[in-house]
Each structure stands twice: as C-alpha cells, then as structure tokens.
Protein backbone atom coordinates (compact mmCIF):
# COMPACT_ATOMS: atom_id res chain seq x y z
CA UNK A 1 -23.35 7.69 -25.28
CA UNK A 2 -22.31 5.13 -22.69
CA UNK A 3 -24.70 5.02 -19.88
CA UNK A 4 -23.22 4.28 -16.29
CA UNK A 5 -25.43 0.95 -16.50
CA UNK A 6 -23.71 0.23 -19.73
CA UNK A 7 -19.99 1.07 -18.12
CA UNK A 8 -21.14 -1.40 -15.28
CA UNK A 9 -21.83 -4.11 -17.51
CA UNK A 10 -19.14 -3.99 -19.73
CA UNK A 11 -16.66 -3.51 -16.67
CA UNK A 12 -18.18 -7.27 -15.25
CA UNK A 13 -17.93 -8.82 -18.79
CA UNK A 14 -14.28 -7.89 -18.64
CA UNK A 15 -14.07 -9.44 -15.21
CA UNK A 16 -16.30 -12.64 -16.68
CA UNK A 17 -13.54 -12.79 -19.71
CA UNK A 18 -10.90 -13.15 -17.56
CA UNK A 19 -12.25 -16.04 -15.12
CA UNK A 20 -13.45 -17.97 -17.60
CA UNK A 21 -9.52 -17.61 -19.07
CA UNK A 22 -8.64 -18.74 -15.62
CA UNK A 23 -11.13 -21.58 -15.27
CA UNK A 24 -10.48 -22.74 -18.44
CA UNK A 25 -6.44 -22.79 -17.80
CA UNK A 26 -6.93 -24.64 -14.38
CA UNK A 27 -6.94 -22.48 -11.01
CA UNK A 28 -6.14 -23.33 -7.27
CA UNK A 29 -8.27 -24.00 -4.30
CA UNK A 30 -7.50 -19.96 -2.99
CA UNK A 31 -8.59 -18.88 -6.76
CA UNK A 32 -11.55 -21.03 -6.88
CA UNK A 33 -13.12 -19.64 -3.24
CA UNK A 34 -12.58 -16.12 -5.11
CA UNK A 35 -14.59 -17.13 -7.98
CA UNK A 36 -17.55 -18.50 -6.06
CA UNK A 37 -17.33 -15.26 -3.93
CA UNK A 38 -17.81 -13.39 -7.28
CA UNK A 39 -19.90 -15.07 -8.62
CA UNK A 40 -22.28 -15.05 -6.10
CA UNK A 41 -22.14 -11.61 -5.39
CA UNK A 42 -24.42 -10.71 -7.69
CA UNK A 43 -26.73 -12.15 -10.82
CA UNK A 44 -25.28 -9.80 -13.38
CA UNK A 45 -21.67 -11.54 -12.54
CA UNK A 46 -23.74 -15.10 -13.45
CA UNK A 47 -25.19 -13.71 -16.33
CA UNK A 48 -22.17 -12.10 -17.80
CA UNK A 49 -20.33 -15.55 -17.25
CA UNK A 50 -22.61 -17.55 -18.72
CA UNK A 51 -23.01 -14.88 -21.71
CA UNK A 52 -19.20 -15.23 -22.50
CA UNK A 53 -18.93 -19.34 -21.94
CA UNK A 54 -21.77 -19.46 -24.40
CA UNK A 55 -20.19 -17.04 -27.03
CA UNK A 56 -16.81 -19.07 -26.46
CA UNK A 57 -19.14 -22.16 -27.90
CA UNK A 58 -17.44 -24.36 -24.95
CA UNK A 59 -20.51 -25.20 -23.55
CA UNK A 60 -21.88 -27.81 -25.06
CA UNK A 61 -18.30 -29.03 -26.02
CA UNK A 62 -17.32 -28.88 -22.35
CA UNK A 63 -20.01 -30.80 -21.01
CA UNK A 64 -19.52 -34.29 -19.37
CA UNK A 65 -22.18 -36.75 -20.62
CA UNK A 66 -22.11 -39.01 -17.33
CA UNK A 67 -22.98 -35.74 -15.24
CA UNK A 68 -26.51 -34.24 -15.80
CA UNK A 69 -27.16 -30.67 -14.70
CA UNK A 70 -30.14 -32.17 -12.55
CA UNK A 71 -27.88 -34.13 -10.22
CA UNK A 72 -25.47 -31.36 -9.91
CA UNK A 73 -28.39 -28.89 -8.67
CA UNK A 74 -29.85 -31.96 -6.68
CA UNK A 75 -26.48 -32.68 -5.25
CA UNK A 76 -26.09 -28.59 -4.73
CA UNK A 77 -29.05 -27.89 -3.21
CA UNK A 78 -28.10 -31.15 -0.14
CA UNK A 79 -24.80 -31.34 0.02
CA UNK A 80 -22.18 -29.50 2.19
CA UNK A 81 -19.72 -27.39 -0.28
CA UNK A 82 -16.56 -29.81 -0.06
CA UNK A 83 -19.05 -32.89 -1.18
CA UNK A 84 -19.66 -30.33 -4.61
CA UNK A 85 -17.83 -31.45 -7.45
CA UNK A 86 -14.74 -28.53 -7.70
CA UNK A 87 -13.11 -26.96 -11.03
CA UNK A 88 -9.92 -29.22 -11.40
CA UNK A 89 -10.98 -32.48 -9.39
CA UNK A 90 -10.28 -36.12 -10.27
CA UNK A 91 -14.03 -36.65 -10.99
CA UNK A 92 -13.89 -34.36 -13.90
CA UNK A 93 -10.30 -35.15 -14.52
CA UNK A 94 -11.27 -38.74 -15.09
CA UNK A 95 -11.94 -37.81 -18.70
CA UNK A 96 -9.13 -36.25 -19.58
CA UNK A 97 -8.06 -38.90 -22.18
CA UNK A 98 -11.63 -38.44 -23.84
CA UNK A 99 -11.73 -34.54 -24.22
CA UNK A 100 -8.90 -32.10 -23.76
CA UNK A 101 -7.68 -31.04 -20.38
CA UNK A 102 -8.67 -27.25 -21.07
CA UNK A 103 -12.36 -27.82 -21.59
CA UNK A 104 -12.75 -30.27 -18.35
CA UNK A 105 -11.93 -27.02 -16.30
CA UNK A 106 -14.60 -24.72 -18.30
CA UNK A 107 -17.18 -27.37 -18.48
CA UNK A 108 -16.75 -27.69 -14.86
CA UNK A 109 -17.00 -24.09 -14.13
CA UNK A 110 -20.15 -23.64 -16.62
CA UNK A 111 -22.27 -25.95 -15.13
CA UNK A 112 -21.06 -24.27 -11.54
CA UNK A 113 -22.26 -20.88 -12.86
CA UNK A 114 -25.88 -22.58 -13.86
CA UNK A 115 -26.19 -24.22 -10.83
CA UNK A 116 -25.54 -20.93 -8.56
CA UNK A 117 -27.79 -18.80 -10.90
CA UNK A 118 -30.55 -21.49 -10.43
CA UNK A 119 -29.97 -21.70 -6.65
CA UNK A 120 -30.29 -18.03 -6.95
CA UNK A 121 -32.97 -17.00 -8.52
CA UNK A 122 -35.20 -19.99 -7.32
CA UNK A 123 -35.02 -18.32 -3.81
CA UNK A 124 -35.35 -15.03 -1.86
CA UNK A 125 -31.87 -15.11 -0.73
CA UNK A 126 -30.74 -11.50 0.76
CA UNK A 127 -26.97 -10.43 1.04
CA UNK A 128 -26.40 -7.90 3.56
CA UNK A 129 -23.18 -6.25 4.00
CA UNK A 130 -21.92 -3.29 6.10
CA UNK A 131 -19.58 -1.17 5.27
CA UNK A 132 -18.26 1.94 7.65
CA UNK A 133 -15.59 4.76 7.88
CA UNK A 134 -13.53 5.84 10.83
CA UNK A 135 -13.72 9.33 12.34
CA UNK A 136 -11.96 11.78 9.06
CA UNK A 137 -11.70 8.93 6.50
CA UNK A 138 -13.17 9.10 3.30
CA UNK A 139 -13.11 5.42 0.94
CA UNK A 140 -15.18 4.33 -2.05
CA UNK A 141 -16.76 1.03 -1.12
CA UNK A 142 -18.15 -1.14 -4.18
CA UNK A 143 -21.81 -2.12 -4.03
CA UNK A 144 -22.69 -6.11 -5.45
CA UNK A 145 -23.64 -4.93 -9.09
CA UNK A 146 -20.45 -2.81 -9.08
CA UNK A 147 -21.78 0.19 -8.61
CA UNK A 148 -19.52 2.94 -6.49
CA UNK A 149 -20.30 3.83 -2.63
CA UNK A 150 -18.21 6.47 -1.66
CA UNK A 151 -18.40 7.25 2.04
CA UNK A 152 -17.52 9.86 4.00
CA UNK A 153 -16.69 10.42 7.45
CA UNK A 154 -18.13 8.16 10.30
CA UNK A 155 -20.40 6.78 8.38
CA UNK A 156 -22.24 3.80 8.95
CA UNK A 157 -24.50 1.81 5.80
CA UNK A 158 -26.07 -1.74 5.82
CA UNK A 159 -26.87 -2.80 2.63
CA UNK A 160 -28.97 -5.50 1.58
CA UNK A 161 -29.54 -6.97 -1.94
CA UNK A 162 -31.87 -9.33 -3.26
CA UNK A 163 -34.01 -10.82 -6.45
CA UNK A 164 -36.57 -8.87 -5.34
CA UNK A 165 -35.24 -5.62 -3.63
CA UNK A 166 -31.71 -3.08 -3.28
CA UNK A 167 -32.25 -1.49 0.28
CA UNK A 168 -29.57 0.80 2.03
CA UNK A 169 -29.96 1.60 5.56
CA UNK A 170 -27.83 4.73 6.72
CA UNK A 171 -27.36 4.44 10.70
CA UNK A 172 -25.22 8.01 10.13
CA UNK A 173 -23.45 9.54 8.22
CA UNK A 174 -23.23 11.01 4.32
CA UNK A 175 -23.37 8.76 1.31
CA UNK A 176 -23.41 9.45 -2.59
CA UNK A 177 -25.47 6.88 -4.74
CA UNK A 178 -24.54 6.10 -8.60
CA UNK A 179 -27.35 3.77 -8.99
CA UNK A 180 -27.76 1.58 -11.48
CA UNK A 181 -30.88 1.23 -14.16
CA UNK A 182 -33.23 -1.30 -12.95
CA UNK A 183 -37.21 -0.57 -13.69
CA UNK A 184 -37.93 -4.11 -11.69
CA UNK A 185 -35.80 -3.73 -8.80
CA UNK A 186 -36.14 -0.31 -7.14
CA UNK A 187 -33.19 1.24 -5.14
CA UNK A 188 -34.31 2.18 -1.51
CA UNK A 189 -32.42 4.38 1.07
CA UNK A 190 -33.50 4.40 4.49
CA UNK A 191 -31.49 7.30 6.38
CA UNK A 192 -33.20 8.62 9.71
CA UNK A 193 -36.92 9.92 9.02
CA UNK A 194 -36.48 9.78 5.09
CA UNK A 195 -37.55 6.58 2.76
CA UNK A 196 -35.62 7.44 -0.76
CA UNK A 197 -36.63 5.89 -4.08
CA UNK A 198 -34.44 5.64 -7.40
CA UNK A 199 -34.59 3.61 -10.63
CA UNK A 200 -31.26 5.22 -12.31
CA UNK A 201 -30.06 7.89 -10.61
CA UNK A 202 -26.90 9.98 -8.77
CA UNK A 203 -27.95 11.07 -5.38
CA UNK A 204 -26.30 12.36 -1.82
CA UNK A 205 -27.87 11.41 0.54
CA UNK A 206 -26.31 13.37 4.52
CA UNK A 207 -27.99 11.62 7.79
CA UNK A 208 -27.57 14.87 10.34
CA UNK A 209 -28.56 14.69 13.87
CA UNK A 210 -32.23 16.36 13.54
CA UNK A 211 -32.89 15.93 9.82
CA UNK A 212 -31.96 14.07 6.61
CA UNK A 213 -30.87 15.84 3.97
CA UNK A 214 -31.36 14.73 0.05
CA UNK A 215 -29.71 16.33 -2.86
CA UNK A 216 -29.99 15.07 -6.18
CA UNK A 217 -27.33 15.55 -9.08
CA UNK A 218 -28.91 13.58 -11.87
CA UNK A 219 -31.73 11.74 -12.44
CA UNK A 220 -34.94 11.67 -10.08
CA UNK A 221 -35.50 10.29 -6.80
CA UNK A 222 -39.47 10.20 -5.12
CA UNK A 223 -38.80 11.20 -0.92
CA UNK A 224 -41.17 9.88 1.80
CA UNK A 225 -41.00 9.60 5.14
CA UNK A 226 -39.53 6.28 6.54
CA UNK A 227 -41.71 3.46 7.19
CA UNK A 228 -41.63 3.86 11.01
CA UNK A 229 -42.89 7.57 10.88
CA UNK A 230 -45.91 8.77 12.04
CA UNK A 231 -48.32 9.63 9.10
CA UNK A 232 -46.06 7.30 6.55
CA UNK A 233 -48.78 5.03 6.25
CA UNK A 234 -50.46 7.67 4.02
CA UNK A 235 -48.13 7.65 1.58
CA UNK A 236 -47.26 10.45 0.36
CA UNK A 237 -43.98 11.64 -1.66
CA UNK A 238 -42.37 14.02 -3.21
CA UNK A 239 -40.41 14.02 -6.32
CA UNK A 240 -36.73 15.49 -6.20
CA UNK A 241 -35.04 16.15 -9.94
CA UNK A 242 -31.45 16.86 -10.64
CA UNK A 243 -30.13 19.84 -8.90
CA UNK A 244 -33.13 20.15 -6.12
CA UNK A 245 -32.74 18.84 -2.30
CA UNK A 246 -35.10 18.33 0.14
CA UNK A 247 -34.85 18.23 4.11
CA UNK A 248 -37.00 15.67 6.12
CA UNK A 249 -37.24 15.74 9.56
CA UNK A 250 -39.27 13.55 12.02
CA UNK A 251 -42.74 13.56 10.95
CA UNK A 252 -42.17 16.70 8.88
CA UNK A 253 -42.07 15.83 5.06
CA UNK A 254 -42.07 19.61 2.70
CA UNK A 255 -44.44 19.74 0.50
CA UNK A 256 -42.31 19.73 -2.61
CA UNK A 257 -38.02 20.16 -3.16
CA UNK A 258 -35.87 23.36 -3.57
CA UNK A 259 -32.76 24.36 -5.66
CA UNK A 260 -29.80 22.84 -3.93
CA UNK A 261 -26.50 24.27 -2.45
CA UNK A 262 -25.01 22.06 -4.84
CA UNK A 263 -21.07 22.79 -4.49
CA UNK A 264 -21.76 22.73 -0.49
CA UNK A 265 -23.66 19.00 -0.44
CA UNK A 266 -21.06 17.76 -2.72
CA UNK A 267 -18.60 19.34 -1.02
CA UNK A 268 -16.60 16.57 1.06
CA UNK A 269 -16.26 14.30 -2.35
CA UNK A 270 -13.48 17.03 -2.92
CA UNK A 271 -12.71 16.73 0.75
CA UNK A 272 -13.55 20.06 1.08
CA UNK A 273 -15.98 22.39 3.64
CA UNK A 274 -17.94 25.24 1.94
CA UNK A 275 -20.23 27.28 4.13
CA UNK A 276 -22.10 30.34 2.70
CA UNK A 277 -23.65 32.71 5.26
CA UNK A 278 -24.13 29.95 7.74
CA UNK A 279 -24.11 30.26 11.69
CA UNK A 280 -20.43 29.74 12.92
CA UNK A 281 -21.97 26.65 15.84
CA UNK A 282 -22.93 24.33 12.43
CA UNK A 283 -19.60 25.48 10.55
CA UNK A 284 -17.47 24.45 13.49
CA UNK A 285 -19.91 20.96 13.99
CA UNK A 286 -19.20 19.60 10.29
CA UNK A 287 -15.27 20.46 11.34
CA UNK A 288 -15.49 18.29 13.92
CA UNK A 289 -16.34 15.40 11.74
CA UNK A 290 -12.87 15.48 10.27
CA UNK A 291 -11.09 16.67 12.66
CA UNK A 292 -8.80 15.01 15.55
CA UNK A 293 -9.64 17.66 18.24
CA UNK A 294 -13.25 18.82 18.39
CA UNK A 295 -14.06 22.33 18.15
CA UNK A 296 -16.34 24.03 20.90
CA UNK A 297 -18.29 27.11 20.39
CA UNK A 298 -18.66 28.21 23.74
CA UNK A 299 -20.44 31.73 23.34
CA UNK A 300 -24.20 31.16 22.50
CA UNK A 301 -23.95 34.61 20.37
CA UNK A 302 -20.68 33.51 18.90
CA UNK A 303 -22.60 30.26 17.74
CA UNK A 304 -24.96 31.95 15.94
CA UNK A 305 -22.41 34.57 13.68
CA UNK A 306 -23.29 33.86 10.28
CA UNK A 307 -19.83 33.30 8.32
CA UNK A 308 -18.80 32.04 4.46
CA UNK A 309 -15.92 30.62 3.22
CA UNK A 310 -14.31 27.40 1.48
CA UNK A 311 -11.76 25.10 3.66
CA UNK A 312 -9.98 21.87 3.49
CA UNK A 313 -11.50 19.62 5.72
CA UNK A 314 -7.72 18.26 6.68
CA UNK A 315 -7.12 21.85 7.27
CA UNK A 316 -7.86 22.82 10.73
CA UNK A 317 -5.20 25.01 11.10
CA UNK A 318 -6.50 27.25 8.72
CA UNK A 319 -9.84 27.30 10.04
CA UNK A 320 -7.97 28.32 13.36
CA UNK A 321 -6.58 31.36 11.61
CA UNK A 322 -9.82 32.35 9.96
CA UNK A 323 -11.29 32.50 13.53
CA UNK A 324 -8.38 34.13 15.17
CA UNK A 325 -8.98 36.48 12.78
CA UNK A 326 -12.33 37.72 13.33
CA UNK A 327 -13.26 40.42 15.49
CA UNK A 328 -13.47 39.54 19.32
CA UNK A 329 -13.10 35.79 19.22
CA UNK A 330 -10.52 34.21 21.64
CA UNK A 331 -9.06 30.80 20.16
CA UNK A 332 -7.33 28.53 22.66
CA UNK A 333 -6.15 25.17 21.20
CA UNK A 334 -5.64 22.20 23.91
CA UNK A 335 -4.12 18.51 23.16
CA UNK A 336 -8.11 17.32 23.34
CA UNK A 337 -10.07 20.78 22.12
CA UNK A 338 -10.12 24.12 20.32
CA UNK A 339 -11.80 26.56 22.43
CA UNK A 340 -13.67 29.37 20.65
CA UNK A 341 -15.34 32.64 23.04
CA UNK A 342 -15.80 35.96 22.91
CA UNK A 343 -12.95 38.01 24.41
C-alpha cells in the first residue's frame, strides 16, 4: 500500500524527470528562474534531481573538466546570482565541439543542483511563507515538500520550514494537515493557546475566538499548550489518536482527548455546516464566516435554542428559511444584516 509519503515522493520524481528533460534540451532565462525556485523549495526536490541525473548516468559524462565543483560552491557562496555560471551560457557552451550540446545543459544543471543542496544543508536557512483566504473562500495551498494545505475561510497561516524544523503558525482560522513522515523533523502547529506535534499524520486543526480546537483523522498528534502559556514550561501533553479531539483554551489543557464530532470538524472540506443540538448564537457565528451579510442573534434566549441540522455554507437562504420557520423567531434581512428576534 502506497503511503501518502510515498505518493509525495513519487509525485516530485515525476516533476525531477521532467526538468532534467528540460535542462537537458536547453531552457530560457523565465524557465531557468522556475527551476531554481523549485529547486530550492525544498531538499526532497534536490534529492529527487540528483537521484534521476545519477540514474540517467549523465553525471559524470556531463561534467566539464576545467570547472571543479569547489569553485562553483566557492564562487556560489560570494557571488551575486547573475555572476553564477547559468544552464545554457557561453562558458559552458564553449565546449560544445568537445562533448555534445545536450549534456553541456545537464552537466550544467547537475552541478547547480549540488551546489544548492550543499548551500542548503550547510546552513540553518528558514523559508517562511504565508498563505491566507478571503472572507467565504476555500483553496488548497501546497506546502514546500508537496504536501496539501487546504484552507478555509479567513484564514491566516505562516509557515516556516527548515533543516532542522516544519513550524505552522495559525493567526485564525481552520486548517487540515496531511503531514508527511519525517521521525527527524517534527511537524509543529502553533494555533492560539495550543502547541501541536505530528510525525505522519492527518489532522484539523480550527483557531476559534476562546479556544483551539484539534481533531485528528489518522495518525497521532501529542497537544500542549503553546510556548507562551502560563504553566507550558512544565511540559505536559496529551496524546490525541485518530478519531479523538481535544479543546485547549488559555491556560486550560484537558487532561486527556474525547471521541470527535467527526462529520461536524470536517465539515467545511465538503463546504458544508453540520450542527447537532448546538445553541442557535454559535450556529449563526460559523454562518457568518461564509457569508456576505452577517447574521445577528439579537434575543439572548433566542441565542441559546439548541438546534441540529446540515446546510451549505453558500446557502444562506436556506438557513433563512429554516429560521423563519421556527416557532416565534422574526427574520428581517437588510443589504448589510440578517436580523434574528423573538416576535
């Protein structure tokens, strides 16, 4: 059985077969910024390259004699990126009449892929991207070993790799996790008052206003409370297995997980809202996260009506109708707000 570690490495070698196709059949300045880009976005897209120019048995046939891979890591390490010898330049075209035209643009881009994996895994270097989502949109965001980062609604994620660490900050929102297997290079989530560990695991992870919410769907994930909480210098976690969440709040970590509302915590991946005897005030709140025009419970008794049911979250209308069509609730809908009170 194909593990999703195995699917992710097997998807880069593809991409790794192809540039090397491309380096080796001569590419353009546009091209060659795209490479770099890839190739530097992560070790396993070194790795993979190197793994295929090795099997193609170009390397050593590609080399140029007159350049030694210590000068170009010298001259990488000093110079500014335009002084770099590029795939396709005279200095490597000078030797065209020696050795084929088709192996000066592979030998070229082997010894670029050395020299980057040397540069980066001689240093601590830490690439941080952020990635966020507009009020109701959903996307699927790709993380630099390929993993999948589908986010939902107003979200907001910083993510920072390194040699040494994979950390994810949440500033808000809801976030699932596919993470990739690696023992020596732990996964960390930061989301509000919760610190979340995983080495191989698929995890949802839902930054609310007073608490963060984790629910596991495979694998295992240890909980603690984030580093800036009071009483996280002791330490303590708590493991969370497949099919078990846990709720952290400030300074309030439970002593150990509970079955999860599953189909409701996965919920928005289907773009859908499932509440099951839940007060109406937190129903009509995760509305408001998709929808244009905020809903407002007015009526502090109304707010706490416990209510079940399964909507679109693109569906306000109907969520309208279901409460028009409950007992003694007035529904007005304005151009700004919907408008929800007893009669």
């Amino acid at each position: 059985m194909m593990t999703s570690r195995d699917s992710t490495r097997l998807n880069i070698a593809g991409q790794a077969a192809e540039w090397f196709v491309a380096n080796r059949e001569g590419t353009n300045p546009a091209q060659r910024a795209t490479f770099a880009a890839w190739l530097k976005s992560s070790p396993m897209h070194v790795e993979e390259y190197l793994g295929i120019a090795l099997l193609a048995r170009d390397l050593r046939a590609a080399a140029d004699p007159e350049i030694s891979l210590e000068a170009l890591l010298a001259q990488a390490r000093t110079s500014h990126e335009a002084d770099v010898p590029r795939i396709g330049s005279d200095r490597f075209a000078q030797r065209q009449g020696s050795a084929p035209w088709r192996f000066a643009a592979a030998a070229a881009a082997t010894l670029a892929a050395i020299a980057v994996a040397a540069l980066w895994w001689r240093s601590d270097r830490v690439v941080t991207t952020h990635y966020t989502t507009r009020h109701g949109e959903r996307i699927t965001e790709r993380l630099a070993d390929d993993s999948p980062l589908p986010l939902d609604t107003d979200t907001s994620v910083t993510v920072r790799y390194s040699r040494a660490q994979r950390l994810v900050e949440i500033e808000r929102g809801q976030v699932l996790f596919d993470v990739a297997h690696e023992p020596g290079r732990a996964f960390r989530v930061i989301a509000g008052s919760a610190e979340v560990v995983a080495v191989g695991t698929r995890c949802d992870v839902y930054l609310q206003h007073d608490s963060t919410l984790v629910t596991v769907l495979a694998g295992q994930v240890t909980v603690g409370l984030a580093p800036s909480e009071p009483g996280a210098a002791a330490g303590r976690t708590v493991p969370v297995r497949a099919g078990q969440q846990i709720r952290v709040a400030p300074g309030d970590l439970p002593a150990q997980a509970e079955s999860a509302q599953m189909e409701r915590n996965t919920a928005w991946l289907r773009r859908q809202i499932v509440f099951e005897q839940e007060p109406l005030g937190a129903v009509a709140a995760e509305f408001s996260r998709y929808s244009a025009t905020p809903i407002e419970i007015e009526t502090p008794s109304l707010r706490a009506l416990v209510i079940s049911g399964t909507f679109s979250a693109d569906d306000t209308e109907s969520f309208v109708a279901f409460l028009r069509s409950l007992e003694g609730v007035r529904v007005e809908v304005t151009a700004s707000r919907i408008r929800v009170s007893r009669m």
